[in-house]
N, C-alpha and C. Protein backbone atom coordinates (compact mmCIF):
# COMPACT_ATOMS: atom_id res chain seq x y z
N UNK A 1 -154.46 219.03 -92.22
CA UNK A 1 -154.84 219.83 -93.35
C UNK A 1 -154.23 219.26 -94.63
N UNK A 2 -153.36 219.05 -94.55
CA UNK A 2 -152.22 218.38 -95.76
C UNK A 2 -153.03 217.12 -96.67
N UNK A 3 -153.39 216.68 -95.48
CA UNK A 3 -154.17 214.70 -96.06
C UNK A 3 -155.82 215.41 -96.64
N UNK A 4 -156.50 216.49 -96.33
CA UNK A 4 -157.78 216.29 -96.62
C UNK A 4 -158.02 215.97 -98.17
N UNK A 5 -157.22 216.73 -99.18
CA UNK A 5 -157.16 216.38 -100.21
C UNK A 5 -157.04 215.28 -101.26
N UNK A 6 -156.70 214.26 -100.20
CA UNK A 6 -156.21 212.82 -100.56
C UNK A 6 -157.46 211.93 -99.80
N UNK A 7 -158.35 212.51 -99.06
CA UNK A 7 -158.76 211.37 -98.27
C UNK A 7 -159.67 210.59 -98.89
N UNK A 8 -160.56 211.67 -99.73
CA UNK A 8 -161.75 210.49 -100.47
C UNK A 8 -160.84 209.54 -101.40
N UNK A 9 -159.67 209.30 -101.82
CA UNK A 9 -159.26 208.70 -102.51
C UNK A 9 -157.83 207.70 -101.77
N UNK A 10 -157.73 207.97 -100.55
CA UNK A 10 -157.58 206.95 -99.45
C UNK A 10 -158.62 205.97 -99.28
N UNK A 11 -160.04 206.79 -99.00
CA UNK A 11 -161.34 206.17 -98.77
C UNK A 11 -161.52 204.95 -99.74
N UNK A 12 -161.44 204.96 -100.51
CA UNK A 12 -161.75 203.74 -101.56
C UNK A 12 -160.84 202.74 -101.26
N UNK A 13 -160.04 202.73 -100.54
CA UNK A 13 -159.33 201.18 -99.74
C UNK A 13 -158.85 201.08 -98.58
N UNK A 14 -158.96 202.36 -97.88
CA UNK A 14 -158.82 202.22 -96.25
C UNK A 14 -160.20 202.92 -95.82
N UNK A 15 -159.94 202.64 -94.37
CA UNK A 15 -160.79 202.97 -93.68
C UNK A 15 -160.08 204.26 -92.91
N UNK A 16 -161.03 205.35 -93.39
CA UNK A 16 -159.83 206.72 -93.09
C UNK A 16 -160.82 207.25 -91.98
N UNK A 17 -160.00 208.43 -90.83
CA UNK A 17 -160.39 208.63 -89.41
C UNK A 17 -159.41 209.72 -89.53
N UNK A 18 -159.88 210.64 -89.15
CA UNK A 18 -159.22 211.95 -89.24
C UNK A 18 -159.83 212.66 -88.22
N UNK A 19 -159.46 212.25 -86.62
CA UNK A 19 -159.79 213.09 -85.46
C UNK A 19 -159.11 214.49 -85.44
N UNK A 20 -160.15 215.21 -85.05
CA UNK A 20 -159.32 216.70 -84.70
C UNK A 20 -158.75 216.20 -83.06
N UNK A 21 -157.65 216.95 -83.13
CA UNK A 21 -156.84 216.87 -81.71
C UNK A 21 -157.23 217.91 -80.66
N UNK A 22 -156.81 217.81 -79.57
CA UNK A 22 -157.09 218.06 -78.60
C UNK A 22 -156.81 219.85 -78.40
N UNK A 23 -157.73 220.24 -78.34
CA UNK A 23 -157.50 221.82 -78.78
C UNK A 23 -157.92 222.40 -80.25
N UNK A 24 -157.75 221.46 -80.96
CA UNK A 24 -158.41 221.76 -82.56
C UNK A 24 -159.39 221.71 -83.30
N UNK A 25 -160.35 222.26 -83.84
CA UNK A 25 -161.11 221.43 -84.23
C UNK A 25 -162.46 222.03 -83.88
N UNK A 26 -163.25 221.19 -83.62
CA UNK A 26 -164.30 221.29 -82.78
C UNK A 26 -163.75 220.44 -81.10
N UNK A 27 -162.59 220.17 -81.06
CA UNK A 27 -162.28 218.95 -79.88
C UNK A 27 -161.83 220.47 -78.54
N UNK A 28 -162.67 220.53 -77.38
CA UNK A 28 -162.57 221.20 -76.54
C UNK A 28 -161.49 221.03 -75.95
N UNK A 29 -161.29 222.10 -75.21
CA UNK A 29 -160.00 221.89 -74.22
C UNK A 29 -159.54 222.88 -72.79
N UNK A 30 -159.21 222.28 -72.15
CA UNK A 30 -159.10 223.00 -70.50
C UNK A 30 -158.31 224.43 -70.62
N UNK A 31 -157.28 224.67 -71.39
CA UNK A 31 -156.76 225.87 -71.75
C UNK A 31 -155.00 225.18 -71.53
N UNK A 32 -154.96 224.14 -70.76
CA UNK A 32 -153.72 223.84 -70.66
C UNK A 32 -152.88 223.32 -71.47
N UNK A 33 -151.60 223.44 -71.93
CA UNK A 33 -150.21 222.96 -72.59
C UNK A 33 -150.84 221.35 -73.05
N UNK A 34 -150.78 221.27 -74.14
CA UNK A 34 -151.27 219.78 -75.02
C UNK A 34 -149.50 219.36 -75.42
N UNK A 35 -149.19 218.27 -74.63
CA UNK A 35 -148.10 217.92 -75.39
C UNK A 35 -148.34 216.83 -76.35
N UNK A 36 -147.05 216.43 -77.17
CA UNK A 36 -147.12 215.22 -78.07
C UNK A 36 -147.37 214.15 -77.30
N UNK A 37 -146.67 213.93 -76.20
CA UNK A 37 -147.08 212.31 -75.32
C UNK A 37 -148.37 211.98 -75.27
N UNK A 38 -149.36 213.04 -74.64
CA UNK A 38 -150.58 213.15 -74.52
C UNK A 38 -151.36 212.96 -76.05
N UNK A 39 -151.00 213.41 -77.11
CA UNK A 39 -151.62 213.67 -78.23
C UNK A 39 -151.63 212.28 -78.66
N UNK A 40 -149.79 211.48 -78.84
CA UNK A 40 -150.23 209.53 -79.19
C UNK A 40 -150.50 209.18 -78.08
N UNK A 41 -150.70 209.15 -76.59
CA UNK A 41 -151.69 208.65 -76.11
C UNK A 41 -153.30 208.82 -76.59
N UNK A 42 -153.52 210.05 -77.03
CA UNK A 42 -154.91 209.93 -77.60
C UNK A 42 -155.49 208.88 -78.80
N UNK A 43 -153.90 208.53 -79.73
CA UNK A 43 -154.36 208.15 -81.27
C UNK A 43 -154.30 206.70 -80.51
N UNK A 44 -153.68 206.56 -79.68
CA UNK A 44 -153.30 204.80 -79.40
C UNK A 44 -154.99 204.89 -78.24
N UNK A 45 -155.40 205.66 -77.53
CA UNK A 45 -156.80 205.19 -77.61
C UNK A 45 -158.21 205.30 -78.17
N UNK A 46 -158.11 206.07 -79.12
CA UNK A 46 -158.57 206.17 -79.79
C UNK A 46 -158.82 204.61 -81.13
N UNK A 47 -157.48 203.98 -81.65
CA UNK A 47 -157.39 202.88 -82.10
C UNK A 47 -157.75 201.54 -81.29
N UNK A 48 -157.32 201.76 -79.44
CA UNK A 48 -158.08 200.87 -78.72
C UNK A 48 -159.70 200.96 -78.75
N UNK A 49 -160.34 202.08 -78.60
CA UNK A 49 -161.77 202.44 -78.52
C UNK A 49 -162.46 201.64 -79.82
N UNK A 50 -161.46 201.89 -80.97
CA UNK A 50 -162.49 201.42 -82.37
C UNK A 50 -162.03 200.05 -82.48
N UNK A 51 -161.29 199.72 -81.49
CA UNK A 51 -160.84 197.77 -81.74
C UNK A 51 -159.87 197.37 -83.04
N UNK A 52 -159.07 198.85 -83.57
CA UNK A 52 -158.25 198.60 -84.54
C UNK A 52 -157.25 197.88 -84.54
N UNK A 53 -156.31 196.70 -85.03
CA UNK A 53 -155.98 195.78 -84.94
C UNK A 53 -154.74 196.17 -85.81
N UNK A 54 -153.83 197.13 -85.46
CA UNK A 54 -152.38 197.17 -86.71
C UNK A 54 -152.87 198.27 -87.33
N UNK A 55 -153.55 199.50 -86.98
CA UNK A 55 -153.51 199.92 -88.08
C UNK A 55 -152.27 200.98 -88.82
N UNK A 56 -152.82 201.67 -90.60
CA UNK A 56 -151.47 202.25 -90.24
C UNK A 56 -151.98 203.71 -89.93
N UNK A 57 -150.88 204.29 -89.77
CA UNK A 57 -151.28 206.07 -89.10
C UNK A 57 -150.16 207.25 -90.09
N UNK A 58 -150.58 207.93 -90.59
CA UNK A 58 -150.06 209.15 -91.33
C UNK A 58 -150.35 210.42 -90.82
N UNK A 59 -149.40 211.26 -90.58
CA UNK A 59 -149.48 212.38 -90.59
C UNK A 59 -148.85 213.67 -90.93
N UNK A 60 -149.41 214.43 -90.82
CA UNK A 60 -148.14 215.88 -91.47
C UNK A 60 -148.37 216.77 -90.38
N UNK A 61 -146.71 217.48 -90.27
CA UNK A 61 -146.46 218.24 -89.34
C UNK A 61 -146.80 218.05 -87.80
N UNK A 62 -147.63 218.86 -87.13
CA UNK A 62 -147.34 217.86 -85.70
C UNK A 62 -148.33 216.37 -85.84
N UNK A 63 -149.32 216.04 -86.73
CA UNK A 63 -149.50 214.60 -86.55
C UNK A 63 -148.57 213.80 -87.00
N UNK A 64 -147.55 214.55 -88.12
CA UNK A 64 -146.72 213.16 -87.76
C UNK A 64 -145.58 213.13 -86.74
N UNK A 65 -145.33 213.89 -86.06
CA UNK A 65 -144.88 213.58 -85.16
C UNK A 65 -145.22 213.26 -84.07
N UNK A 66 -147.05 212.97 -83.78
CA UNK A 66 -147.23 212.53 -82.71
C UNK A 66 -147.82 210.93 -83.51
N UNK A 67 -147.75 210.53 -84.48
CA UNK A 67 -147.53 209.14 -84.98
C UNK A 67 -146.10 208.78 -84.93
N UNK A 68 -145.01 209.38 -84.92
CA UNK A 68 -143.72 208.66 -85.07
C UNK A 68 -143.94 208.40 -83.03
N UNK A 69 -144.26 209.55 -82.39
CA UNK A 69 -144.01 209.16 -80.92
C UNK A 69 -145.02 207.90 -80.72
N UNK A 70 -146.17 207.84 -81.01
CA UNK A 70 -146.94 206.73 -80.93
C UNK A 70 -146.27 205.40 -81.46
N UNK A 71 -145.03 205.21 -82.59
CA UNK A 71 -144.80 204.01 -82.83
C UNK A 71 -143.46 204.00 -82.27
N UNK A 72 -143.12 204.81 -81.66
CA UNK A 72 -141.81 204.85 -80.56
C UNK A 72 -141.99 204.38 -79.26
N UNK A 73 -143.39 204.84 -78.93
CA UNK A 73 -143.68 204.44 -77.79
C UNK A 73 -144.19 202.71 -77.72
N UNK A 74 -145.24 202.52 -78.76
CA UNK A 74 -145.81 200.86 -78.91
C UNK A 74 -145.08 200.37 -80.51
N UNK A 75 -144.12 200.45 -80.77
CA UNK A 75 -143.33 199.94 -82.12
C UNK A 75 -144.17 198.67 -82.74
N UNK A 76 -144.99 198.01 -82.25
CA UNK A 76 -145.77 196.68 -82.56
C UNK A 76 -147.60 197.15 -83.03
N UNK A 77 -148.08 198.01 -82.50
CA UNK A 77 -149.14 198.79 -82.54
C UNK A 77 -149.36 198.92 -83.52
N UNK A 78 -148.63 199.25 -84.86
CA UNK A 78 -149.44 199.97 -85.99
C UNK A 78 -148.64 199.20 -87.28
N UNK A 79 -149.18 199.03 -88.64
CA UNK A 79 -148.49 198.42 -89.42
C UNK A 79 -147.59 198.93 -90.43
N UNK A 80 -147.85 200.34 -90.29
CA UNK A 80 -146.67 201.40 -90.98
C UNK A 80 -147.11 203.02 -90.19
N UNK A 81 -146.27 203.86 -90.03
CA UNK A 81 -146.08 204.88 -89.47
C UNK A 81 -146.09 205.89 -91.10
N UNK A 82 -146.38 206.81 -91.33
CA UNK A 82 -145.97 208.01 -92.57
C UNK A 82 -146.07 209.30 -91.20
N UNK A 83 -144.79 209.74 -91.56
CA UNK A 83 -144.65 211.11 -90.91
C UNK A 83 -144.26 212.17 -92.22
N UNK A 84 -145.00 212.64 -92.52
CA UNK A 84 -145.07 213.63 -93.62
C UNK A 84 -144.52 215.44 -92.76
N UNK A 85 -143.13 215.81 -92.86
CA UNK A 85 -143.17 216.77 -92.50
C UNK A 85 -142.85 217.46 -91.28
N UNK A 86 -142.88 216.37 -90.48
CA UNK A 86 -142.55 216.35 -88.92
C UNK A 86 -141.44 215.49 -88.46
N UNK A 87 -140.61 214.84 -89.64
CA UNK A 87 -139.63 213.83 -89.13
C UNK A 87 -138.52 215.19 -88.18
N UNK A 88 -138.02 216.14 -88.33
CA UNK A 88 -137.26 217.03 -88.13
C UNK A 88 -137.24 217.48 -86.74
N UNK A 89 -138.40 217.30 -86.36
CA UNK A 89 -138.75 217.59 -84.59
C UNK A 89 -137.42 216.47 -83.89
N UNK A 90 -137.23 215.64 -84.64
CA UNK A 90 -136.44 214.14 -83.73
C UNK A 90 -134.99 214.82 -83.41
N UNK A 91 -134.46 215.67 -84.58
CA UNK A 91 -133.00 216.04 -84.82
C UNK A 91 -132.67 217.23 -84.11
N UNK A 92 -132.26 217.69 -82.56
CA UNK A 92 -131.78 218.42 -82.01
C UNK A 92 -131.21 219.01 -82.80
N UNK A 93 -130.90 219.31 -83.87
CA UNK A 93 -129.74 220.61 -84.82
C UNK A 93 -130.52 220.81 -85.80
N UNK A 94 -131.85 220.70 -85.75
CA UNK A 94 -132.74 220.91 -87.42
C UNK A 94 -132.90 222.11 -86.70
N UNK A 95 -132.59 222.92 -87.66
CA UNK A 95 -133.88 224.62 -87.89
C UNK A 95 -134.79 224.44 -87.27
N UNK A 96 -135.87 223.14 -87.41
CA UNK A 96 -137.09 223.58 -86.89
C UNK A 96 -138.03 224.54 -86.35
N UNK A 97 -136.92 224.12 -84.74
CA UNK A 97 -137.48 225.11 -83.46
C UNK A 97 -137.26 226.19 -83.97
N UNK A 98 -136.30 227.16 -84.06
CA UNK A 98 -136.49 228.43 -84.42
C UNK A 98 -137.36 228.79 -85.57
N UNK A 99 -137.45 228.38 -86.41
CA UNK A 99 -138.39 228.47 -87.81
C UNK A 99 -139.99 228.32 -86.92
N UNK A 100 -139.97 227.80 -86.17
CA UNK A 100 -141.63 227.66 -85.43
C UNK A 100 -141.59 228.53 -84.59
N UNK A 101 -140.55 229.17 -83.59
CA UNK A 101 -140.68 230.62 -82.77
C UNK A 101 -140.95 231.60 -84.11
N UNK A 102 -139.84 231.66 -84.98
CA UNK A 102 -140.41 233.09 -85.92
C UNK A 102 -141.72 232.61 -86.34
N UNK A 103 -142.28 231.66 -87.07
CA UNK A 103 -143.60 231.93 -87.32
C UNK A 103 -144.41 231.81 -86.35
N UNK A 104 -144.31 231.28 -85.29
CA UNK A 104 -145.60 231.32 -84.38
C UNK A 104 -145.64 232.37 -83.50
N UNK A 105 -144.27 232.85 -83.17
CA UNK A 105 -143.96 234.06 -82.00
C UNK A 105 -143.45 235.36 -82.85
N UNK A 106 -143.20 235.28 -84.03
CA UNK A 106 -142.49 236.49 -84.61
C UNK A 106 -141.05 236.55 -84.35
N UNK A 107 -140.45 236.16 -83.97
CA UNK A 107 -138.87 236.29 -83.59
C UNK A 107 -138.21 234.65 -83.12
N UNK A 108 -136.85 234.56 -83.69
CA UNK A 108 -135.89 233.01 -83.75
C UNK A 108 -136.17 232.98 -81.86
N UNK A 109 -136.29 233.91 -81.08
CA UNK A 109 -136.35 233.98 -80.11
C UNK A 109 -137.69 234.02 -79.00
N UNK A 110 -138.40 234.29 -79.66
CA UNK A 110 -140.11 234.45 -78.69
C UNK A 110 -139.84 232.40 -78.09
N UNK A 111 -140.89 233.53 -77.05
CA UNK A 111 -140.98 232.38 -75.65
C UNK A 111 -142.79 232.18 -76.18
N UNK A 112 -143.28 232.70 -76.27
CA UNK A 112 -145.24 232.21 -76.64
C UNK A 112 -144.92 233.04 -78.14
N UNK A 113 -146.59 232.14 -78.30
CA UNK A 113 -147.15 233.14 -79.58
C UNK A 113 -147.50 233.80 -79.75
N UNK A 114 -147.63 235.03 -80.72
CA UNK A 114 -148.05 236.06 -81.31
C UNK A 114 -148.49 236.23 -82.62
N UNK A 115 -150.19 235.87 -81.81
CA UNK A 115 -150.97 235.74 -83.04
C UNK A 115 -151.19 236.80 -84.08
N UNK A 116 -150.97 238.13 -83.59
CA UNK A 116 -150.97 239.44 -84.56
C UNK A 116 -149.64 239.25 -85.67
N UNK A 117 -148.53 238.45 -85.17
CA UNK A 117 -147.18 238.53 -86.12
C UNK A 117 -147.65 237.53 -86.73
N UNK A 118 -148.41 236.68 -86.13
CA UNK A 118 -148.40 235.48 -87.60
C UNK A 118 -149.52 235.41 -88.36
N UNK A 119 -150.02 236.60 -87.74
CA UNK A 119 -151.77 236.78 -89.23
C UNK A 119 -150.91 238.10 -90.16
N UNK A 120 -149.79 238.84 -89.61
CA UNK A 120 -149.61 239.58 -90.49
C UNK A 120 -148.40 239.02 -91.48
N UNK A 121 -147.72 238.30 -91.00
CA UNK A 121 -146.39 237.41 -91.80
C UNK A 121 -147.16 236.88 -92.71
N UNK A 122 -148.35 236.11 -92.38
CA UNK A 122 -149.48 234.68 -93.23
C UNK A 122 -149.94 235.80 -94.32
N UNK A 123 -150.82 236.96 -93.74
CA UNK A 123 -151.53 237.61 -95.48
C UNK A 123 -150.23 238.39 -95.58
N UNK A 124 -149.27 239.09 -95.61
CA UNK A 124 -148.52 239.36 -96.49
C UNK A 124 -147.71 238.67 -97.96
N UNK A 125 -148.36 237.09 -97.36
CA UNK A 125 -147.51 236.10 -98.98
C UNK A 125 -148.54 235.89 -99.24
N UNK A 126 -148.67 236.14 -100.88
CA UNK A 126 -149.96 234.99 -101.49
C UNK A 126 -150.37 233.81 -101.40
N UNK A 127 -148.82 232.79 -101.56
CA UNK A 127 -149.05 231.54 -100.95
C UNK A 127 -149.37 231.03 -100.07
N UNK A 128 -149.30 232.04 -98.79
CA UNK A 128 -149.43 231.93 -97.74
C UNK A 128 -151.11 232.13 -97.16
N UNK A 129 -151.07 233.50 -97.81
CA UNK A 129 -152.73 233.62 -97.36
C UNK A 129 -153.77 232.64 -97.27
N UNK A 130 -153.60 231.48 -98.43
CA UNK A 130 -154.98 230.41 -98.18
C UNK A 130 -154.92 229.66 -97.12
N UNK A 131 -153.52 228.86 -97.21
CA UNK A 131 -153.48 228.11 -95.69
C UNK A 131 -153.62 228.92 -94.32
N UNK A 132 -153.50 230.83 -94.21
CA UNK A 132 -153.81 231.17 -93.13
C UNK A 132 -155.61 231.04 -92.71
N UNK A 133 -156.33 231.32 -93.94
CA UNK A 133 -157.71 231.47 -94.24
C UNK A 133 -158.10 229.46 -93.94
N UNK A 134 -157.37 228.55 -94.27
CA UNK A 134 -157.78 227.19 -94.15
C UNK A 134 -157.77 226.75 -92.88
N UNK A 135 -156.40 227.60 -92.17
CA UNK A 135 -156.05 227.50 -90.48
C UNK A 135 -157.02 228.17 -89.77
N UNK A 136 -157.77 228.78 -90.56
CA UNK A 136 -158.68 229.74 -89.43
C UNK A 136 -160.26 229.43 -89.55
N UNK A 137 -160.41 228.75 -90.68
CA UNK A 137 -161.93 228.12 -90.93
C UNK A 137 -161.72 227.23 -90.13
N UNK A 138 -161.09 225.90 -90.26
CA UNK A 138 -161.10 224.65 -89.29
C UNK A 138 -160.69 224.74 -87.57
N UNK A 139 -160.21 225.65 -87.34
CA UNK A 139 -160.23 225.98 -86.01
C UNK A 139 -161.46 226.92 -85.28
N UNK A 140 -161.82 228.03 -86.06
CA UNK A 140 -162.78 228.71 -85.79
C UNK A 140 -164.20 228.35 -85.98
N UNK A 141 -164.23 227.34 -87.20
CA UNK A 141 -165.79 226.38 -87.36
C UNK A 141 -165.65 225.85 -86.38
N UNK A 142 -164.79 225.34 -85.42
CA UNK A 142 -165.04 224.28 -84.39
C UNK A 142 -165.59 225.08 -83.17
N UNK A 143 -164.94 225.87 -82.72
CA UNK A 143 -164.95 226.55 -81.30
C UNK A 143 -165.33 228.17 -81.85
N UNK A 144 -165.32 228.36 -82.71
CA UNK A 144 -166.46 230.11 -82.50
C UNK A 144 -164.56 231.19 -83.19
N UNK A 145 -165.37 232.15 -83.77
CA UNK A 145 -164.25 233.06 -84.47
C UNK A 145 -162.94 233.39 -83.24
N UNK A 146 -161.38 233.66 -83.65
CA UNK A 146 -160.48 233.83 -82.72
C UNK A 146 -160.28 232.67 -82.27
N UNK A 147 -160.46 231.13 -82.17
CA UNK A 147 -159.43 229.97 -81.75
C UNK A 147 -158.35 229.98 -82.69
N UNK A 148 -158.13 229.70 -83.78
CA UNK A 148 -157.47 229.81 -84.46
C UNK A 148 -156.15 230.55 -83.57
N UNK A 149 -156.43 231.77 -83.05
CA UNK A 149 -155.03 232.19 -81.92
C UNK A 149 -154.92 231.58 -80.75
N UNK A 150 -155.55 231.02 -80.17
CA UNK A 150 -155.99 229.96 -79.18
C UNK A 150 -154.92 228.35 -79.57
N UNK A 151 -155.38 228.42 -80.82
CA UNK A 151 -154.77 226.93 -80.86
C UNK A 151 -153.50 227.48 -81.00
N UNK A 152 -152.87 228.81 -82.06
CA UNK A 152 -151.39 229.14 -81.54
C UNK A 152 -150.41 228.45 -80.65
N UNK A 153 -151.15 229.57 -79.66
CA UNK A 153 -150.95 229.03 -78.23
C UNK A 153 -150.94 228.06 -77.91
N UNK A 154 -151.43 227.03 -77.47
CA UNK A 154 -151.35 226.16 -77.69
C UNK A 154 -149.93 225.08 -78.32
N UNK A 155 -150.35 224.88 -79.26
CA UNK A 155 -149.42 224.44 -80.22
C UNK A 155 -147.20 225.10 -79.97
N UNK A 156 -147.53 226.50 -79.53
CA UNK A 156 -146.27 226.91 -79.38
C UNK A 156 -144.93 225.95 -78.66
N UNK A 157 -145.68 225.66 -77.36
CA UNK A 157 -144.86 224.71 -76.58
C UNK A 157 -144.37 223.54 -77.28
N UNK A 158 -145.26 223.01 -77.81
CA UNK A 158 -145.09 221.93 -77.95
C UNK A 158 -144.52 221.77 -79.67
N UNK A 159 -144.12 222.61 -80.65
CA UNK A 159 -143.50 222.84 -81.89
C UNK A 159 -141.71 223.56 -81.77
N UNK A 160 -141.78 224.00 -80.80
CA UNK A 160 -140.76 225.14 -80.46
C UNK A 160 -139.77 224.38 -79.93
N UNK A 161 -139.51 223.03 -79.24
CA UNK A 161 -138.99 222.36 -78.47
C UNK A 161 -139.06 220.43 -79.28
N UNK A 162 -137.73 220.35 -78.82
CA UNK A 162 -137.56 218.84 -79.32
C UNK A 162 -138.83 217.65 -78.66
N UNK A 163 -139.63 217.13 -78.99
CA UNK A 163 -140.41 216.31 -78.51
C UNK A 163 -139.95 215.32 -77.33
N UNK A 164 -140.56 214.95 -76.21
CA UNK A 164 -139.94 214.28 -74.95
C UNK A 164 -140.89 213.18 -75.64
N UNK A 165 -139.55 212.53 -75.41
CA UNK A 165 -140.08 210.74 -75.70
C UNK A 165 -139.55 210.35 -74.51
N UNK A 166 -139.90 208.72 -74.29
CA UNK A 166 -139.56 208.17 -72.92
C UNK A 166 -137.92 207.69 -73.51
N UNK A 167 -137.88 207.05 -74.94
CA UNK A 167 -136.33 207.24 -75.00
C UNK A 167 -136.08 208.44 -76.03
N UNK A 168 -135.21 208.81 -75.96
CA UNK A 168 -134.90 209.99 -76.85
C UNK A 168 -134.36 209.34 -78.49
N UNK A 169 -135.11 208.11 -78.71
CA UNK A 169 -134.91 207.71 -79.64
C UNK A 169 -135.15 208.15 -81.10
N UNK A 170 -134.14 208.07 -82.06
CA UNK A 170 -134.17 208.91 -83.46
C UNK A 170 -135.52 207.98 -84.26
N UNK A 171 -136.10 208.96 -85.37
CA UNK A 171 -137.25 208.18 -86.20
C UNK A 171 -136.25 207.02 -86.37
N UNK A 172 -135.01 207.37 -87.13
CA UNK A 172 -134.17 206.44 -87.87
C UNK A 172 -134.20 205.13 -87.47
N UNK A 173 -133.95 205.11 -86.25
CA UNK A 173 -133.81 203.40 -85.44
C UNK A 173 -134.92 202.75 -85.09
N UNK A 174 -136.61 203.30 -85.98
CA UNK A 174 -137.47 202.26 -85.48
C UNK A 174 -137.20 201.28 -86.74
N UNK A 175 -137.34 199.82 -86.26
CA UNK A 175 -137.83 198.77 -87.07
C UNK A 175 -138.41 199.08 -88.73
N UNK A 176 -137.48 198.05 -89.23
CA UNK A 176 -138.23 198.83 -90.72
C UNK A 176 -138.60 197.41 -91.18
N UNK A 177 -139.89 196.96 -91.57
CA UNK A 177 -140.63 195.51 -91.73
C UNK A 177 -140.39 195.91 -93.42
């Protein structure tokens, strides 16, 4: 959501690709737990499928953290990484996780989401209200009114908890060209 605003003006010198993920979108899904491993396995075939050769990958919030796991996992794969927003998932002592139980579950403590606490937390701020209304067009244009709590779900596991990498390696220590 963050990049759409920028993209026609990416467009004029890259070649921009903005897949919905697995659960989002219009992109179907079995009902089961989508982790990050699974998610840069998708972008790394997805870049095999189109024969991309280095490319680079940006994202905000969980895409960029499933681009930092994608250049953690193949460090040679892509020619710059941007994690906009999601570097914080890496740091076992960031706020994060709890800041993603209260908004996604209602409490520093919820185990799933609770989509009624976070449509009523979202329109109670003004600022807040458009991105709840932006979160709920692009999920609900895809798959029919109510995904939008669907993708919640979804999403809970895998925001709420430090990301499993194969090394538990920090953004900090990838390669800086």
């Amino acid at each position: 959501m963050s990049y759409a605003g920028h993209m026609q003006t990416l467009a004029r010198r890259y070649l921009v690709i903005a897949p919905d993920t697995r659960g989002c979108g219009r992109t179907v899904h079995n009902g089961e737990v989508v982790t990050f491993d699974q998610l840069a396995d998708d972008v790394l075939a997805l870049a095999d499928a189109l024969d991309l050769y280095k490319p680079l990958i940006a994202g905000f919030s969980e895409g960029g953290i499933t681009a930092t796991i994608a250049g953690i996992r193949n460090p040679d794969r892509f020619e710059a990484i941007v994690n906009d927003a999601g570097y914080d998932a890496f740091n076992p002592q960031a706020p994060s996780a709890a800041m993603m139980r209260q908004t996604l579950g209602g409490s520093p403590a919820a185990t799933e989401a609770d989509p009624e606490a976070f449509a009523q937390m979202m329109t109670r701020s003004e600022e807040m209200r458009p991105m709840f209304e932006l979160l709920k067009a692009d999920q609900d244009g895809g798959q029919g009114d109510g995904h939008w709590a669907e993708y919640l779900r979804l999403a809970f596991p895998r925001t709420t908890q430090p990301p499993a990498t194969p090394s538990r390696t920090s953004a900090r220590s990838l390669p800086l060209r």
